[in-house]
C-alpha atoms as a PDB file:
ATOM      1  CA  UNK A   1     -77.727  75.462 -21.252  1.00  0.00           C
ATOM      2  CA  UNK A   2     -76.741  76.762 -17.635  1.00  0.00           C
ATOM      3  CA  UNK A   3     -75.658  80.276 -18.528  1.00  0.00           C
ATOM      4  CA  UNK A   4     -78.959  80.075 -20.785  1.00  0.00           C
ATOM      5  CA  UNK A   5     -81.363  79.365 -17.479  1.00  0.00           C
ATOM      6  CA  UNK A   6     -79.378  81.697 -15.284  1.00  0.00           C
ATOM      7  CA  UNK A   7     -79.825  84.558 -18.031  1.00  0.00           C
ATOM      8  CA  UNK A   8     -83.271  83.977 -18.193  1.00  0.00           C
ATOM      9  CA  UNK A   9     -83.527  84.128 -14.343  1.00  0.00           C
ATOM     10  CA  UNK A  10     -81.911  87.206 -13.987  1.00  0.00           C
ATOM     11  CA  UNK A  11     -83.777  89.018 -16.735  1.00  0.00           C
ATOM     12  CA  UNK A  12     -86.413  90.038 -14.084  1.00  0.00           C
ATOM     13  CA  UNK A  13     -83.599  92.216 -11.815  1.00  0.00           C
ATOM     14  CA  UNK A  14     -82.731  93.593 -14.431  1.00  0.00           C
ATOM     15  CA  UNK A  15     -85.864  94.794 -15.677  1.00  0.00           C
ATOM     16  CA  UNK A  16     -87.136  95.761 -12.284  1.00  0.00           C
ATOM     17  CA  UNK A  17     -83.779  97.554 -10.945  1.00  0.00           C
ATOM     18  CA  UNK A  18     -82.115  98.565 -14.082  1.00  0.00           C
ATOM     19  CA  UNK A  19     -84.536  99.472 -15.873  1.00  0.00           C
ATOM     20  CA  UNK A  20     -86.341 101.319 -13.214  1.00  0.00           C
ATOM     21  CA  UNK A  21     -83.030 103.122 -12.203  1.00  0.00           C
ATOM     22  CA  UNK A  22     -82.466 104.322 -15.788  1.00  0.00           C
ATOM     23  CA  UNK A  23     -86.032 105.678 -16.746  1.00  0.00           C
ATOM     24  CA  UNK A  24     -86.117 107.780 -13.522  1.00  0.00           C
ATOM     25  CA  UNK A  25     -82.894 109.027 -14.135  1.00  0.00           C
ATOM     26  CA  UNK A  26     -83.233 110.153 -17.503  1.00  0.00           C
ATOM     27  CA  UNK A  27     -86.652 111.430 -17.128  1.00  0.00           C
ATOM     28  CA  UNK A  28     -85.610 113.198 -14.187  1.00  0.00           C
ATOM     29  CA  UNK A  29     -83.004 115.542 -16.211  1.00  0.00           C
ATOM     30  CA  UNK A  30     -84.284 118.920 -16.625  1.00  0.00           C
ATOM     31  CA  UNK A  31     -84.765 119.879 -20.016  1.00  0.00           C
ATOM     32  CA  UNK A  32     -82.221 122.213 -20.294  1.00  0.00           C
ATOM     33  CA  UNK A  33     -79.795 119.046 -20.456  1.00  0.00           C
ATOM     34  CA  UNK A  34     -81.592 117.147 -23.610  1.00  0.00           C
ATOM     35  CA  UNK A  35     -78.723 118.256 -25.633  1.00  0.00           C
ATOM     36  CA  UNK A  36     -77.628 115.528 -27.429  1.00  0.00           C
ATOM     37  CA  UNK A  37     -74.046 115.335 -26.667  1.00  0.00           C
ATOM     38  CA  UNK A  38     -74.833 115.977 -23.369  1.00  0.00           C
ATOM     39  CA  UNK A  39     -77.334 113.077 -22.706  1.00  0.00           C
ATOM     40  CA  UNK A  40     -75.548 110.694 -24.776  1.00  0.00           C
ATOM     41  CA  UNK A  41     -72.311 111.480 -22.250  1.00  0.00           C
ATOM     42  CA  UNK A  42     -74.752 111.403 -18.814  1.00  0.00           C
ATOM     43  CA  UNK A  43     -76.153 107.818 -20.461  1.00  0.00           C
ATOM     44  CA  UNK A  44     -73.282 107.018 -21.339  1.00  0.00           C
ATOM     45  CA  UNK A  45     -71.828 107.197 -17.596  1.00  0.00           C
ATOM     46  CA  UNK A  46     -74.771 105.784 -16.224  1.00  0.00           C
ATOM     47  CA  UNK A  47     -74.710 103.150 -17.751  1.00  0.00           C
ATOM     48  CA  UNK A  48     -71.227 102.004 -17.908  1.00  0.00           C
ATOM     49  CA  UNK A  49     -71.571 102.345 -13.845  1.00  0.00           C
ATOM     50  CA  UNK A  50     -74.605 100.274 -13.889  1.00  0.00           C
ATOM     51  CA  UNK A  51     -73.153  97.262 -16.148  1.00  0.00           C
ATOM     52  CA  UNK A  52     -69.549  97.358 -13.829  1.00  0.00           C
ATOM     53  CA  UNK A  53     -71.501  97.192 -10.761  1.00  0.00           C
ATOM     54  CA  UNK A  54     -73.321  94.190 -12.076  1.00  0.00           C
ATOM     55  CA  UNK A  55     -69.779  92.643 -13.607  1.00  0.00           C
ATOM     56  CA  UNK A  56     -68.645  93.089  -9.743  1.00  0.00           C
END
């Protein structure tokens, strides 16, 4: 029921900083890089980086 609360709780941060982060990073790409293996690799990195940080 704890981890339940806590996850609730921290649904905000991540909505507000993660979120946030991501959408102004990927809309920030120029459009020469919307190739899609290309995106799906800078995503990919980004957010692997984002979810280790927040492991940390």
């Amino acid at each position: 029921m704890a981890a339940f609360v806590f996850g609730l709780l921290g649904r905000a941060c991540c909505i507000g900083m993660c979120g946030g982060i991501m959408g102004a990073l990927s809309f920030s790409m120029p459009a020469e890089l919307w190739r899609p293996r290309r995106v799906f690799g800078l995503l990919l990195g980004l957010n692997v980086g984002r979810i280790s940080s927040c492991m940390i």
